[in-house]
N, C-alpha and C. Protein backbone atom coordinates (compact mmCIF):
# COMPACT_ATOMS: atom_id res chain seq x y z
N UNK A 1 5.89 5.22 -6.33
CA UNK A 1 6.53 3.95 -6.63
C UNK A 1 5.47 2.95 -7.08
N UNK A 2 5.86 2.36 -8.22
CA UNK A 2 4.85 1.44 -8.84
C UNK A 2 4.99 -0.26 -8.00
N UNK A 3 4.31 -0.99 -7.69
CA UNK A 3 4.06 -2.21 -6.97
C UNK A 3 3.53 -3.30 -8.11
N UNK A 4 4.56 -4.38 -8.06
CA UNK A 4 3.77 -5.43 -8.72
C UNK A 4 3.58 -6.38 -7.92
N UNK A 5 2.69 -6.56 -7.30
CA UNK A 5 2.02 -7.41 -6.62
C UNK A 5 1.38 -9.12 -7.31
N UNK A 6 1.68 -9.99 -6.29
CA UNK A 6 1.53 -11.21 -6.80
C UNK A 6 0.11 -11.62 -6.58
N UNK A 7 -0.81 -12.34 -7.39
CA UNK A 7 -1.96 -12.54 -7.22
C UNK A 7 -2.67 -13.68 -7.47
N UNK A 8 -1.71 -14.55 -7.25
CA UNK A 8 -2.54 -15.84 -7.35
C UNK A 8 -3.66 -16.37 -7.96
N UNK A 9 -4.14 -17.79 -7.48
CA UNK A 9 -4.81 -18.35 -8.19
C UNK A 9 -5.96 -19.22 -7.39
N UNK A 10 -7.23 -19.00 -7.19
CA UNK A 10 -8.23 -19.37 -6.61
C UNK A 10 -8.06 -20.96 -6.59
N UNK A 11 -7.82 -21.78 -8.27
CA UNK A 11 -7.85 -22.95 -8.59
C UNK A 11 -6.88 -23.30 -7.78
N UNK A 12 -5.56 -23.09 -7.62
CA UNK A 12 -4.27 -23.08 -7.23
C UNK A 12 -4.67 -23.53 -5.00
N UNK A 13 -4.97 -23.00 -4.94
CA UNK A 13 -5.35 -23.08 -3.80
C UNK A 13 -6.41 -24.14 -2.85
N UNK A 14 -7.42 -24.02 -4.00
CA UNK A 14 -8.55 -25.69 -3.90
C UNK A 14 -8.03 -26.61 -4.32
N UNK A 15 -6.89 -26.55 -4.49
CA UNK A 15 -6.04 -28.16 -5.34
C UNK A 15 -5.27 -28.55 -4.17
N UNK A 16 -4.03 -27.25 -3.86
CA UNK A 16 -3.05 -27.51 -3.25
C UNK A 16 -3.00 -26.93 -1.83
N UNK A 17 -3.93 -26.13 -1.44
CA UNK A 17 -4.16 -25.27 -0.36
C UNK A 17 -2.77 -24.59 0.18
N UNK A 18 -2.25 -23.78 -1.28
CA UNK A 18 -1.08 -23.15 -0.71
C UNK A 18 -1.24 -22.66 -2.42
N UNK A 19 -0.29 -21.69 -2.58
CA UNK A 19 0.07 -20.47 -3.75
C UNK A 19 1.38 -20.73 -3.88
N UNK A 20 1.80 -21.68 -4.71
CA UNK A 20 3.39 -21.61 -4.62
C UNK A 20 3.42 -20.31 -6.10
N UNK A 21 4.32 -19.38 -5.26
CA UNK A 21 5.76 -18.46 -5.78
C UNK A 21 6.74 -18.95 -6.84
N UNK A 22 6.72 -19.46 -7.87
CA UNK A 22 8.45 -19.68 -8.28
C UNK A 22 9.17 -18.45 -9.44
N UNK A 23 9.74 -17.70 -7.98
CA UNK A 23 10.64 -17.00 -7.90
C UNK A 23 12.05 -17.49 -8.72
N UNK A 24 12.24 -16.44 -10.19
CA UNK A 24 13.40 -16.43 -10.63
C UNK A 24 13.57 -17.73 -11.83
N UNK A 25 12.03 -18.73 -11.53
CA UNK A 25 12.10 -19.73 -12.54
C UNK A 25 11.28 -19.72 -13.54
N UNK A 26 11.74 -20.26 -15.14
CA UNK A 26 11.39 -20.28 -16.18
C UNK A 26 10.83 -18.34 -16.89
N UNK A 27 11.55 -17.53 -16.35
CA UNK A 27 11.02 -16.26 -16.85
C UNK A 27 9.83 -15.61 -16.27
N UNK A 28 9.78 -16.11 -14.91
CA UNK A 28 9.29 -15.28 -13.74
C UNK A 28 10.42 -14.83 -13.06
N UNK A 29 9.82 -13.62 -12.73
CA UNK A 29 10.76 -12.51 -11.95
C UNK A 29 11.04 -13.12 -10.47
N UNK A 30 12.17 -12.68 -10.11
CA UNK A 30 13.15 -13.19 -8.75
C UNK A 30 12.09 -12.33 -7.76
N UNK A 31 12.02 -11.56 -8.21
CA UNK A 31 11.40 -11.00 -6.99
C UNK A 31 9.48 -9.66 -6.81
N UNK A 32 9.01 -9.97 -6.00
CA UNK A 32 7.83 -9.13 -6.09
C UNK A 32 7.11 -8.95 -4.90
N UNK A 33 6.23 -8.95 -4.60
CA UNK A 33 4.66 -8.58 -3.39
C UNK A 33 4.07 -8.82 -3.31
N UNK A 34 3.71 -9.47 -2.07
CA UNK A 34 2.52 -10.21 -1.59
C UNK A 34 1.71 -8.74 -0.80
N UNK A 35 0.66 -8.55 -1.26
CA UNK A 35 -0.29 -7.54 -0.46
C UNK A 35 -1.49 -7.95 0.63
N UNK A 36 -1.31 -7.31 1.60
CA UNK A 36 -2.70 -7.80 2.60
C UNK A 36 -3.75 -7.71 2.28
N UNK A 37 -3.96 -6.08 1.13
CA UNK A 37 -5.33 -6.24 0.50
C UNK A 37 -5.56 -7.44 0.00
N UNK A 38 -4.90 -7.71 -1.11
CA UNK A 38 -5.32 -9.23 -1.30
C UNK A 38 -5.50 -10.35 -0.59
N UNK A 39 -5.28 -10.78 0.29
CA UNK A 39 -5.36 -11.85 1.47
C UNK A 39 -6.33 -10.91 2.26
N UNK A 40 -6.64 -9.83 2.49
CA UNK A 40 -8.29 -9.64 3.09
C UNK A 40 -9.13 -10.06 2.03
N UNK A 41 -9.15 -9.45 0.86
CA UNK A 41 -10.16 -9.79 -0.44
C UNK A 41 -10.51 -10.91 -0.50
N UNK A 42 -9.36 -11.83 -1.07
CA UNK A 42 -9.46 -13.33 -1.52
C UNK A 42 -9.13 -14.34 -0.77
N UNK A 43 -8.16 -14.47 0.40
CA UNK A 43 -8.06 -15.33 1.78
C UNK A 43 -6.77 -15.58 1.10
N UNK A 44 -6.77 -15.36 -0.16
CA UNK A 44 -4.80 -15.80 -1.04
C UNK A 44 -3.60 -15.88 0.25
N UNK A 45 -2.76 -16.39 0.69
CA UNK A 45 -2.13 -15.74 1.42
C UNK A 45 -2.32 -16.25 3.55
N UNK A 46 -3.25 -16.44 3.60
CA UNK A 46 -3.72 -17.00 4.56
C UNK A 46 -3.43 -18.03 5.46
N UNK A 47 -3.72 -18.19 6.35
CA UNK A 47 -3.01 -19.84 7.15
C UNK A 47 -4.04 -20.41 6.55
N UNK A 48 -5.29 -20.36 5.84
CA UNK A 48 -5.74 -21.42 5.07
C UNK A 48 -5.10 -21.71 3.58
N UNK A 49 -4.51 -20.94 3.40
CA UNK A 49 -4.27 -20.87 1.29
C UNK A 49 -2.32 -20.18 1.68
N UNK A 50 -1.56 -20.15 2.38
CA UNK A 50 -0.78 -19.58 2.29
C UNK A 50 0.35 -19.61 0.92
N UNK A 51 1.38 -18.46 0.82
CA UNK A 51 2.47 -18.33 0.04
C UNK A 51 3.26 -19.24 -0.18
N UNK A 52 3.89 -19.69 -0.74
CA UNK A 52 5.16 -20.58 -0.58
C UNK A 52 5.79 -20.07 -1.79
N UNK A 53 6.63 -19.26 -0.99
CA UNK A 53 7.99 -18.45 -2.44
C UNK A 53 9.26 -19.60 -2.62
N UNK A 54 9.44 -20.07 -3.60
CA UNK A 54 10.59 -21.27 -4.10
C UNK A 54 11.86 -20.48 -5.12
N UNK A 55 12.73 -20.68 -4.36
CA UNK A 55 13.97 -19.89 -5.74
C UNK A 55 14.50 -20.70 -6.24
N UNK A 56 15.68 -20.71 -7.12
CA UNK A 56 16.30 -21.99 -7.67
C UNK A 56 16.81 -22.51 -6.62
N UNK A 57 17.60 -23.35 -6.89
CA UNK A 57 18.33 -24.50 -5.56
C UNK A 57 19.69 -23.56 -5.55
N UNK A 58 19.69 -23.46 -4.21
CA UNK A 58 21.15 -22.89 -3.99
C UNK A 58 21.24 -21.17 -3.49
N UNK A 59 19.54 -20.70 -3.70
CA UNK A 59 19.56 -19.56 -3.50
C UNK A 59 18.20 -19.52 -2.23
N UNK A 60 18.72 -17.89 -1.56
CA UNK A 60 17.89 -17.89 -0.44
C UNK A 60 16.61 -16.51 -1.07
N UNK A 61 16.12 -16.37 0.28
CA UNK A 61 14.87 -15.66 0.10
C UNK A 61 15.01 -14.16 1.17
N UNK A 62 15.28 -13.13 0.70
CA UNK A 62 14.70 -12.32 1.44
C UNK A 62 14.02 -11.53 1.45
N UNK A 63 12.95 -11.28 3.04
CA UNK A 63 11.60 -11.12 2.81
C UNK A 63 11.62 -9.47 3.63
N UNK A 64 10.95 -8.48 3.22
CA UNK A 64 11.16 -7.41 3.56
C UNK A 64 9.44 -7.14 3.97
N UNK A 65 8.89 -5.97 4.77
CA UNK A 65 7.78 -5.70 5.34
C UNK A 65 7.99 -4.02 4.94
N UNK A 66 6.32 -3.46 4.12
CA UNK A 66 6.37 -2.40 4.02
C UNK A 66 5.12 -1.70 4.43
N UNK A 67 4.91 -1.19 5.61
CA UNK A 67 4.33 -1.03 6.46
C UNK A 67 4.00 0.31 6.47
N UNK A 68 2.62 0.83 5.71
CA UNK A 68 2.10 1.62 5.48
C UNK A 68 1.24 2.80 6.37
N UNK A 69 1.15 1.95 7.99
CA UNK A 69 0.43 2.56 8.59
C UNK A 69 1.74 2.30 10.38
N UNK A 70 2.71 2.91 9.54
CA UNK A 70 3.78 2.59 10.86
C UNK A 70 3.42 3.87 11.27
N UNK A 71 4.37 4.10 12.92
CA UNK A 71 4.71 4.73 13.41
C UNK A 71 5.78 5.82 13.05
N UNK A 72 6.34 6.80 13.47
CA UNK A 72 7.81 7.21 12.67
C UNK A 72 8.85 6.43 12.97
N UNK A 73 9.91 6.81 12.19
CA UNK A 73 11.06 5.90 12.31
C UNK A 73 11.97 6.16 13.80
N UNK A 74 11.54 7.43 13.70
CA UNK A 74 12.26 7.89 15.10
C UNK A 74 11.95 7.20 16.35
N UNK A 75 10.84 5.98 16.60
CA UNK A 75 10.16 5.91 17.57
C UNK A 75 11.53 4.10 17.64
N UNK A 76 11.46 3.95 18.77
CA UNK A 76 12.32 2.52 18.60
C UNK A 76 11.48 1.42 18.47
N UNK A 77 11.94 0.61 17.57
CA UNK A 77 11.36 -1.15 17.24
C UNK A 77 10.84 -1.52 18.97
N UNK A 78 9.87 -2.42 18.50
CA UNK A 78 9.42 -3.11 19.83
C UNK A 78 10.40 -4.13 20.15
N UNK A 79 10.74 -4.75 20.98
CA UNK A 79 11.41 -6.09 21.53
C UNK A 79 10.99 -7.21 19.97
N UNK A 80 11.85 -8.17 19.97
CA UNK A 80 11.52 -9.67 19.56
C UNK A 80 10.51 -10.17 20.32
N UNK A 81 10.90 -10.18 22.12
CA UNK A 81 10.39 -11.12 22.64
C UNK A 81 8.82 -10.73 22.64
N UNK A 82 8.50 -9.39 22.36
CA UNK A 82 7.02 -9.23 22.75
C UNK A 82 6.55 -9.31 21.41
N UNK A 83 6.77 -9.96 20.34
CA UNK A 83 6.20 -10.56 19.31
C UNK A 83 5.15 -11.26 19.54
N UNK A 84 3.80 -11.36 20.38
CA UNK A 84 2.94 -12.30 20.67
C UNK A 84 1.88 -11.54 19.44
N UNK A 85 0.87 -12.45 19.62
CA UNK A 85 -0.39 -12.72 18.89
C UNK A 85 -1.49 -11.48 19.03
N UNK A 86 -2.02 -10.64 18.76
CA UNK A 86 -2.81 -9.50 19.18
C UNK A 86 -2.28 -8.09 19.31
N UNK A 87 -2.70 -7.10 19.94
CA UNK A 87 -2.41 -5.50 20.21
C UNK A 87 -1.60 -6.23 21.42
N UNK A 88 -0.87 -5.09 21.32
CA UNK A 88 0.37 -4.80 22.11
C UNK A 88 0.80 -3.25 22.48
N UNK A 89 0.18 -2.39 23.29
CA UNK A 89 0.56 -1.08 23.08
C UNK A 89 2.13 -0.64 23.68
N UNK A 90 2.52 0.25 23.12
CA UNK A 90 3.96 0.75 23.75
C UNK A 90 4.37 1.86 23.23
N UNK A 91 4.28 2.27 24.78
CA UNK A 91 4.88 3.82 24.97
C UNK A 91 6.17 4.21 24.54
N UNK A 92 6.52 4.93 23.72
CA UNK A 92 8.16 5.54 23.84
C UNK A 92 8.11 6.56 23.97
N UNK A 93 8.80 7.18 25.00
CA UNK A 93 8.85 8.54 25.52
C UNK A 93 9.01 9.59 24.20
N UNK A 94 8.19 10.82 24.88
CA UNK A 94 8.09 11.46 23.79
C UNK A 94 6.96 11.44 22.23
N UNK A 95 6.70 10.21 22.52
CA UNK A 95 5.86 9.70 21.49
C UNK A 95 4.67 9.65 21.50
N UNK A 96 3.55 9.24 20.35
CA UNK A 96 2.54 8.92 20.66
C UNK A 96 2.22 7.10 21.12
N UNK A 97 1.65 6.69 21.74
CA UNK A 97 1.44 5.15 21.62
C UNK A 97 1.26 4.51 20.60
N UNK A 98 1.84 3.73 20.90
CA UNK A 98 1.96 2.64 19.19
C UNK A 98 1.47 1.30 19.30
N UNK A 99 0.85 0.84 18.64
CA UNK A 99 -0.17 -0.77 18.78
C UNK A 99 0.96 -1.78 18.37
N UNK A 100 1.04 -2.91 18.00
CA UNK A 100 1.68 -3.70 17.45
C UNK A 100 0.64 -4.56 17.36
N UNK A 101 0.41 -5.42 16.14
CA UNK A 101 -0.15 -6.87 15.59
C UNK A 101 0.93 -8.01 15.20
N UNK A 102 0.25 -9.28 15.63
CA UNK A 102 1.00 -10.16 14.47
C UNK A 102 0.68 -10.29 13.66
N UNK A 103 1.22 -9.86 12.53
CA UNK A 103 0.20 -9.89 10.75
C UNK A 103 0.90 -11.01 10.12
N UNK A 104 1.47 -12.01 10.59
CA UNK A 104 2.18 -13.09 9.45
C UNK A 104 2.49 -13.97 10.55
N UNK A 105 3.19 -15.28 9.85
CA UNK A 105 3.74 -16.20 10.30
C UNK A 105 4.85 -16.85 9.42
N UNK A 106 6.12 -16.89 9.41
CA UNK A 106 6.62 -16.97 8.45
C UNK A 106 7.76 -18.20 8.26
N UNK A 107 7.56 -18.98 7.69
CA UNK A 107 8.17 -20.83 8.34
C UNK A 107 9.23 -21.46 7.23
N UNK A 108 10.09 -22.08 7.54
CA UNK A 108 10.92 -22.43 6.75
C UNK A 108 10.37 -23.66 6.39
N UNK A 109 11.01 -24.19 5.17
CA UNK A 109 11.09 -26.05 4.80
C UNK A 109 10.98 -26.91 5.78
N UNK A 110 11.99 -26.63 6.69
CA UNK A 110 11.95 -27.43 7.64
C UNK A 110 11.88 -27.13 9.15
N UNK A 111 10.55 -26.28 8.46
CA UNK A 111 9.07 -26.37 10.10
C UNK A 111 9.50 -24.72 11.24
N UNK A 112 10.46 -24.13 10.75
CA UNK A 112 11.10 -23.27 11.59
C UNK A 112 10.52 -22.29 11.52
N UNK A 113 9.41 -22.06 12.65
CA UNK A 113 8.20 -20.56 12.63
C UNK A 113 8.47 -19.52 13.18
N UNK A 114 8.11 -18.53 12.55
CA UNK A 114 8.66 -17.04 13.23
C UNK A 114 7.33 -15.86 12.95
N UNK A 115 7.13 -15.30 14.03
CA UNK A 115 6.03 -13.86 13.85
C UNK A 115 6.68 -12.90 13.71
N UNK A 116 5.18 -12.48 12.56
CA UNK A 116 5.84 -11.07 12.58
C UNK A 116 5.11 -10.42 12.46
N UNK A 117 5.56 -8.95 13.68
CA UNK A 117 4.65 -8.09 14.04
C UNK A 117 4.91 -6.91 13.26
N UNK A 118 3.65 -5.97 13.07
CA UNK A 118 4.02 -4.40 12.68
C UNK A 118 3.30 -3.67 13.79
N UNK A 119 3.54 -2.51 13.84
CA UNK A 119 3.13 -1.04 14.47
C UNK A 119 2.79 -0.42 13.93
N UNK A 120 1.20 0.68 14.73
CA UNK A 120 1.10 1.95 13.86
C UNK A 120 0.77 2.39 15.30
N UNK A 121 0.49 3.88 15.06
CA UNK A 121 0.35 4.45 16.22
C UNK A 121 -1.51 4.42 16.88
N UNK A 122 -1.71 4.49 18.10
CA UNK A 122 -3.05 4.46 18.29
C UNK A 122 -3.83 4.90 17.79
N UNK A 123 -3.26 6.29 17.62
CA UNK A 123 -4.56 7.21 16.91
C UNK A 123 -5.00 6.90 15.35
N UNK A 124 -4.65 6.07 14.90
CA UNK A 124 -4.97 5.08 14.17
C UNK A 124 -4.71 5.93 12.44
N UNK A 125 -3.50 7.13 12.59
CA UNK A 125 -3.36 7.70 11.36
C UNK A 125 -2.41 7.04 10.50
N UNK A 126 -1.29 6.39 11.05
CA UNK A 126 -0.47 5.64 10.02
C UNK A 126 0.06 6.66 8.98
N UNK A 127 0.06 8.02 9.40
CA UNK A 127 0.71 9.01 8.21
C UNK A 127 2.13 9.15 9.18
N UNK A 128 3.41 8.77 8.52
CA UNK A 128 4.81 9.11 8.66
C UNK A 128 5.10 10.26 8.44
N UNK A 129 4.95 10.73 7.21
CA UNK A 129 5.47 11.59 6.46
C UNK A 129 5.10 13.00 6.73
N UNK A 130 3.91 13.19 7.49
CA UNK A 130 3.26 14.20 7.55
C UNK A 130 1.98 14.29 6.74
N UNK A 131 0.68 15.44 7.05
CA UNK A 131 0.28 15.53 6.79
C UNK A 131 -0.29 15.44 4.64
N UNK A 132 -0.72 14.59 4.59
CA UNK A 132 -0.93 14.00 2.72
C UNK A 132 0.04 13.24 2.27
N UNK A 133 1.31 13.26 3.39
CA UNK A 133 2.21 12.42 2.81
C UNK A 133 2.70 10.68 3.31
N UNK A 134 1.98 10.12 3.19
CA UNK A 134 1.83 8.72 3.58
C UNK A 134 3.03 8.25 3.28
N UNK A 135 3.90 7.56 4.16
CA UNK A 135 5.52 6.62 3.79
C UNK A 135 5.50 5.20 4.25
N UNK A 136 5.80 4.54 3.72
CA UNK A 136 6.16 2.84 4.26
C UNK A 136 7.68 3.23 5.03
N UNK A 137 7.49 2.13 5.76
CA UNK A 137 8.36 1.84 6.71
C UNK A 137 8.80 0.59 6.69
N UNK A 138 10.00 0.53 6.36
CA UNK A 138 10.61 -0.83 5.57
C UNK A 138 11.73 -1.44 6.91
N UNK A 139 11.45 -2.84 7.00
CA UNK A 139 12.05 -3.87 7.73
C UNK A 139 12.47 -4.84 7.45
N UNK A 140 13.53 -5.55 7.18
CA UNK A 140 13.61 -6.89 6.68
C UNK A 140 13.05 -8.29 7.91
N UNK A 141 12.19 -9.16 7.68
CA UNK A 141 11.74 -9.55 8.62
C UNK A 141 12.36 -10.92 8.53
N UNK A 142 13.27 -11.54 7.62
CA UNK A 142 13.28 -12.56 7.07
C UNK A 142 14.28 -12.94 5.99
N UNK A 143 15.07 -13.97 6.49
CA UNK A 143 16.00 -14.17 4.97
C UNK A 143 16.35 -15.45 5.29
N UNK A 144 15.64 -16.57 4.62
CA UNK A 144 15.55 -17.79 4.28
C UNK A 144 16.88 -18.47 4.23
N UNK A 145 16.83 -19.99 4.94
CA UNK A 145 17.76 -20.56 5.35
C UNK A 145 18.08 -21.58 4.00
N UNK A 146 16.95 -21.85 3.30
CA UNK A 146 16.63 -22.41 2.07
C UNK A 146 16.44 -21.74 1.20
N UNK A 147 15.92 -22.64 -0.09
CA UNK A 147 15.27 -21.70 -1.08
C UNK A 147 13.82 -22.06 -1.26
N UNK A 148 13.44 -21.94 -0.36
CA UNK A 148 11.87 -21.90 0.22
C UNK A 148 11.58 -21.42 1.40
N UNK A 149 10.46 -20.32 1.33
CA UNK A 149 9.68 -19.77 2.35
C UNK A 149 8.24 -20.11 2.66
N UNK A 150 7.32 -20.42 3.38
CA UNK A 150 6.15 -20.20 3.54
C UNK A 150 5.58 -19.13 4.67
N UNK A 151 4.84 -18.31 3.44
CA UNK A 151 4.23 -16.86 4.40
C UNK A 151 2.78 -16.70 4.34
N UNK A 152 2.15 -17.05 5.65
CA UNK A 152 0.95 -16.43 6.25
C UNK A 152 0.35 -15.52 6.69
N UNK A 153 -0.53 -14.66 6.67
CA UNK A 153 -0.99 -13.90 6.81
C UNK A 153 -2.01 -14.17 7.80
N UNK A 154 -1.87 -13.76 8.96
CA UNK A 154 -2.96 -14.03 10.26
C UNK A 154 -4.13 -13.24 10.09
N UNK A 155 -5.49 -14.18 10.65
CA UNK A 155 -6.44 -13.40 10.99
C UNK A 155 -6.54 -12.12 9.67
N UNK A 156 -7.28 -12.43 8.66
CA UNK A 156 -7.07 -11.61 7.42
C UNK A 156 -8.48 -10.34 7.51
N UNK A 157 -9.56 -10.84 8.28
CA UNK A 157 -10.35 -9.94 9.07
C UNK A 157 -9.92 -9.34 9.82
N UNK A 158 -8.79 -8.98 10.17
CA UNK A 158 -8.18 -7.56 10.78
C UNK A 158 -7.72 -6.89 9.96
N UNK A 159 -7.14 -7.01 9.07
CA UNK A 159 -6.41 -6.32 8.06
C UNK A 159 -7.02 -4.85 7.90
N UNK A 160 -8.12 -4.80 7.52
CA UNK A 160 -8.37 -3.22 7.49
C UNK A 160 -8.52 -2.66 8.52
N UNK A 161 -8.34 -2.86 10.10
CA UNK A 161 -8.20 -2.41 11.09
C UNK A 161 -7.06 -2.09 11.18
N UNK A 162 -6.03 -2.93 10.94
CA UNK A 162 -4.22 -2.82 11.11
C UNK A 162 -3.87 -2.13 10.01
N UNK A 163 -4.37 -1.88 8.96
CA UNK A 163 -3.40 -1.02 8.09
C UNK A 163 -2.79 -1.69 6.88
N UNK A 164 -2.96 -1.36 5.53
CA UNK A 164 -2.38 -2.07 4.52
C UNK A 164 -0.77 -1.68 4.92
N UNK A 165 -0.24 -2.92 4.19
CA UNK A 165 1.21 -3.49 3.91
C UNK A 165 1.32 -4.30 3.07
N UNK A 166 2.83 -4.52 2.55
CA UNK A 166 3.09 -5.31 1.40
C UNK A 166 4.64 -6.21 2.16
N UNK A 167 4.50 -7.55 1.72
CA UNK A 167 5.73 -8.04 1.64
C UNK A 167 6.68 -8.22 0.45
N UNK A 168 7.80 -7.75 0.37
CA UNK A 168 9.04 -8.03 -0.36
C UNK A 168 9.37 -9.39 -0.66
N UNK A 169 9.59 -10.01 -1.60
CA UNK A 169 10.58 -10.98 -1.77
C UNK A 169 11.55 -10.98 -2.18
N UNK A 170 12.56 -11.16 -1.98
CA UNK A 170 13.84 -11.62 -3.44
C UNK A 170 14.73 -12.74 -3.47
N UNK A 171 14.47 -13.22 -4.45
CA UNK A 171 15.26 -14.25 -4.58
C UNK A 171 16.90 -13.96 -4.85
C-alpha cells in the first residue's frame, strides 16, 4: 500500500509554531498522513510545532492510527482509563505482554484533550502477520466535533523505541 504522507514546512512552524493541514481546500486532498518518522526527524508534528488539520466549515475530521509495531488483533484493546503517559505493560492470557505508550495528544478547537495510546508486544517484534510479514493495526482514535483538529505527537525521542505509525485523516 502506497502512503502519502504530509510533510510540512520548517518556515511554517518558526512563524506559527503549528503546521496547519487544509484538508479538502482549494485542491488539496480531504484526506492523508501524518508519520512519526517525520516528527522524530524534523520535530513537524510535535507539542512544540504540532498539526492542525482544518476541513471546510460544516465538516468533521476523522482520525485513524496505523500502528505498525502492534500486538495481534486477537489480543484485547487496553482500557480507556489506563491511557496514562509512559509504558504500561499488560498481560492477556494466552499472550505475549504488550507495552502501551502515549504517542499523541489530540485536542479540539475548543481545548478538549484526549491521549492516545498504542501497543506492541515486549519482545519488541511488532510483526502481526507473521514471520516477513509486517501488518498495521488500524484504530479510529478520533472524529472531530469541529472542522478542526490539533494533533501532537509526544516525546518524539521515543519514537524509534515505540515503533513507526501513521495517522489517518479525513475530512
Amino acid at each position: 500500500m502506497l502512503y502519502l504522507v504530509e510533510t510540512g514546512e520548517q518556515a511554517s512552524c518558526r512563524r506559527h509554531k503549528a503546521v496547519r493541514i487544509l484538508a479538502g481546500y482549494d485542491g488539496h486532498p480531504s484526506s492523508g498522513f501524518l508519520a512519526s518518522v517525520l516528527t522524530e526527524e524534523t520535530g513537524l508534528g510535535s507539542s512544540d510545532c504540532p498539526w492542525i488539520i482544518e476541513t471546510q466549515s460544516g465538516q468533521r475530521i476523522n482520525l485513524t492510527l496505523h500502528n505498525f509495531a502492534a500486538v495481534p488483533p486477537s489480543s484485547p484493546p487496553p482500557s480507556s482509563s489506563a491511557a496514562q503517559s509512559g509504558a504500561r505493560p499488560h498481560q492477556a492470557p494466552g499472550h505475549r505482554l504488550e507495552v502501551c505508550f502515549e504517542v499523541a495528544v489530540v485536542a479540539e478547537a475548543a481545548g478538549d484533550r484526549r491521549p492516545v495510546s498504542m501497543c506492541s508486544d515486549a519482545g519488541g517484534t511488532g510483526d502481526v502477520g507473521g514471520p516477513g510479514r509486517s501488518q498495521a493495526v488500524e484504530s479510529v482514535i478520533a472524529v472531530s466535533r469541529s472542522n478542526e483538529l490539533q494533533v501532537e505527537i509526544v516525546n518524539r525521542h521515543m519514537l524509534h523505541t515505540i515503533g513507526a505509525f501513521l495517522m489517518e485523516f479525513k475530512g
